[in-house]
Protein backbone atom coordinates (compact mmCIF):
# COMPACT_ATOMS: atom_id res chain seq x y z
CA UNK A 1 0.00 0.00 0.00
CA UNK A 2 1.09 3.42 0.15
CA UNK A 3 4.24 4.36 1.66
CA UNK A 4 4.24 0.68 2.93
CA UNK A 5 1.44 0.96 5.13
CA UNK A 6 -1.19 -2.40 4.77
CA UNK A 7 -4.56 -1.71 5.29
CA UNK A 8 -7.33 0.02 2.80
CA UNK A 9 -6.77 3.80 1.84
CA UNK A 10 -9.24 5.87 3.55
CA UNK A 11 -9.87 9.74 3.10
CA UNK A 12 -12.52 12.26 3.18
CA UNK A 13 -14.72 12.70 -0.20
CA UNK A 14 -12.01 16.09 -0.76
CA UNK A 15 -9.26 13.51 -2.77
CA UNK A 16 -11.26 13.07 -5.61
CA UNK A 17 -10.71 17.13 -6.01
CA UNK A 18 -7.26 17.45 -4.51
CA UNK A 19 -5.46 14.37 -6.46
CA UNK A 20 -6.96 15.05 -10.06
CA UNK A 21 -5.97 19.31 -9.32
CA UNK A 22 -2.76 18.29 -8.12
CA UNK A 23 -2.21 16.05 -11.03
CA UNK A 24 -3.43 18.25 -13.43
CA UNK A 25 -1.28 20.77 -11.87
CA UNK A 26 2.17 18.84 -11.83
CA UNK A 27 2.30 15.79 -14.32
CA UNK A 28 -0.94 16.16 -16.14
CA UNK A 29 0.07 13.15 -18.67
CA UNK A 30 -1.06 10.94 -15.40
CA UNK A 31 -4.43 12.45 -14.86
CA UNK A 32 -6.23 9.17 -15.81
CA UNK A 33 -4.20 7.05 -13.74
CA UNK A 34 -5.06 9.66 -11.17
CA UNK A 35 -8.96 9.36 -11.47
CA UNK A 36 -7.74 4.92 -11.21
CA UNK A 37 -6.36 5.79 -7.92
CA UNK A 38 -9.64 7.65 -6.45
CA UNK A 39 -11.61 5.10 -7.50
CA UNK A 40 -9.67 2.93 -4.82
CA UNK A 41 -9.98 5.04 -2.23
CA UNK A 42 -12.80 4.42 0.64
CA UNK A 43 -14.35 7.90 1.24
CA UNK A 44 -15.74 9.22 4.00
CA UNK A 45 -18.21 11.82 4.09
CA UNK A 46 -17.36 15.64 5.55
CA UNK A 47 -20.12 16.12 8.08
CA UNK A 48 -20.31 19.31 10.51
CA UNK A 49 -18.63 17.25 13.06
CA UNK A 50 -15.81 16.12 10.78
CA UNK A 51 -15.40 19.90 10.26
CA UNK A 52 -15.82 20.98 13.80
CA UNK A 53 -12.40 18.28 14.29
CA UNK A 54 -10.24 19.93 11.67
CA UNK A 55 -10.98 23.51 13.08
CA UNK A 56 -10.08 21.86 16.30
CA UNK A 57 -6.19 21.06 15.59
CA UNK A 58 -4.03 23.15 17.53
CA UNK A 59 -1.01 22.03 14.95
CA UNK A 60 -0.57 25.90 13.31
CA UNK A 61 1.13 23.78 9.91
CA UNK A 62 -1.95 21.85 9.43
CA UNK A 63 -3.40 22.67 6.52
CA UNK A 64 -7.10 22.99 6.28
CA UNK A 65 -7.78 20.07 3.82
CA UNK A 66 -5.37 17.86 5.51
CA UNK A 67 -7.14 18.91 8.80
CA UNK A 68 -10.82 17.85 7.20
CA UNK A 69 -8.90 14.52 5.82
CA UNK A 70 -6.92 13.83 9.28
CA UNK A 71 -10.67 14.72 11.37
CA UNK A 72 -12.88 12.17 8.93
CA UNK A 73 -10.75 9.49 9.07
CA UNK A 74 -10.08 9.39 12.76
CA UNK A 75 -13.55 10.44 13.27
CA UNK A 76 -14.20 6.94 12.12
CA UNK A 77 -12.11 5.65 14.50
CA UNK A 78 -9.51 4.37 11.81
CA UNK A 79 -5.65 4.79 11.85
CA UNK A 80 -4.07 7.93 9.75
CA UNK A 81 -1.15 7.91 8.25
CA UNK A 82 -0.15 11.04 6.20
CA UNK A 83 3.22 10.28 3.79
CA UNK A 84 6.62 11.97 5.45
CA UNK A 85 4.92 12.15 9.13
CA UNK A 86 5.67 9.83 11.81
CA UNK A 87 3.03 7.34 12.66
């Protein structure tokens, strides 16, 4: 899996926007293999409580989409694991 972790690839519903912008935005030759890699992503959905988490952080760096990503996925009570940060 990605950066070696096992387990299924979980986000909120925001990577299908932020992966096909980003791709279009830095190797735009891979935008369909892009859109191949959303569609194996589990999504989970950005509720008022998912958004009441990310304005929570007190981390300064976090960035507000990472923030709504980091808040849906533990608000599910799953593992995250964000490439580059310690576990």
């Amino acid at each position: 899996m990605a950066g070696g972790h096992e387990g299924p690839l979980v986000s909120s519903v925001l990577i299908g926007v932020e992966l096909i912008r980003a791709t279009r935005r830095s190797c735009p030759d891979r935008l369909g293999r892009a859109g191949e890699v959303v569609t194996t992503v589990t999504t989970m959905a950005v509720s008022f409580e998912v958004i009441a988490g990310a304005a929570g952080y007190a981390d300064p760096v976090l960035r507000s989409l990472d923030a709504v990503h980091l808040a849906a996925v533990r608000g599910a009570g799953l593992p995250a694991v964000a490439p580059g940060q310690p576990e």
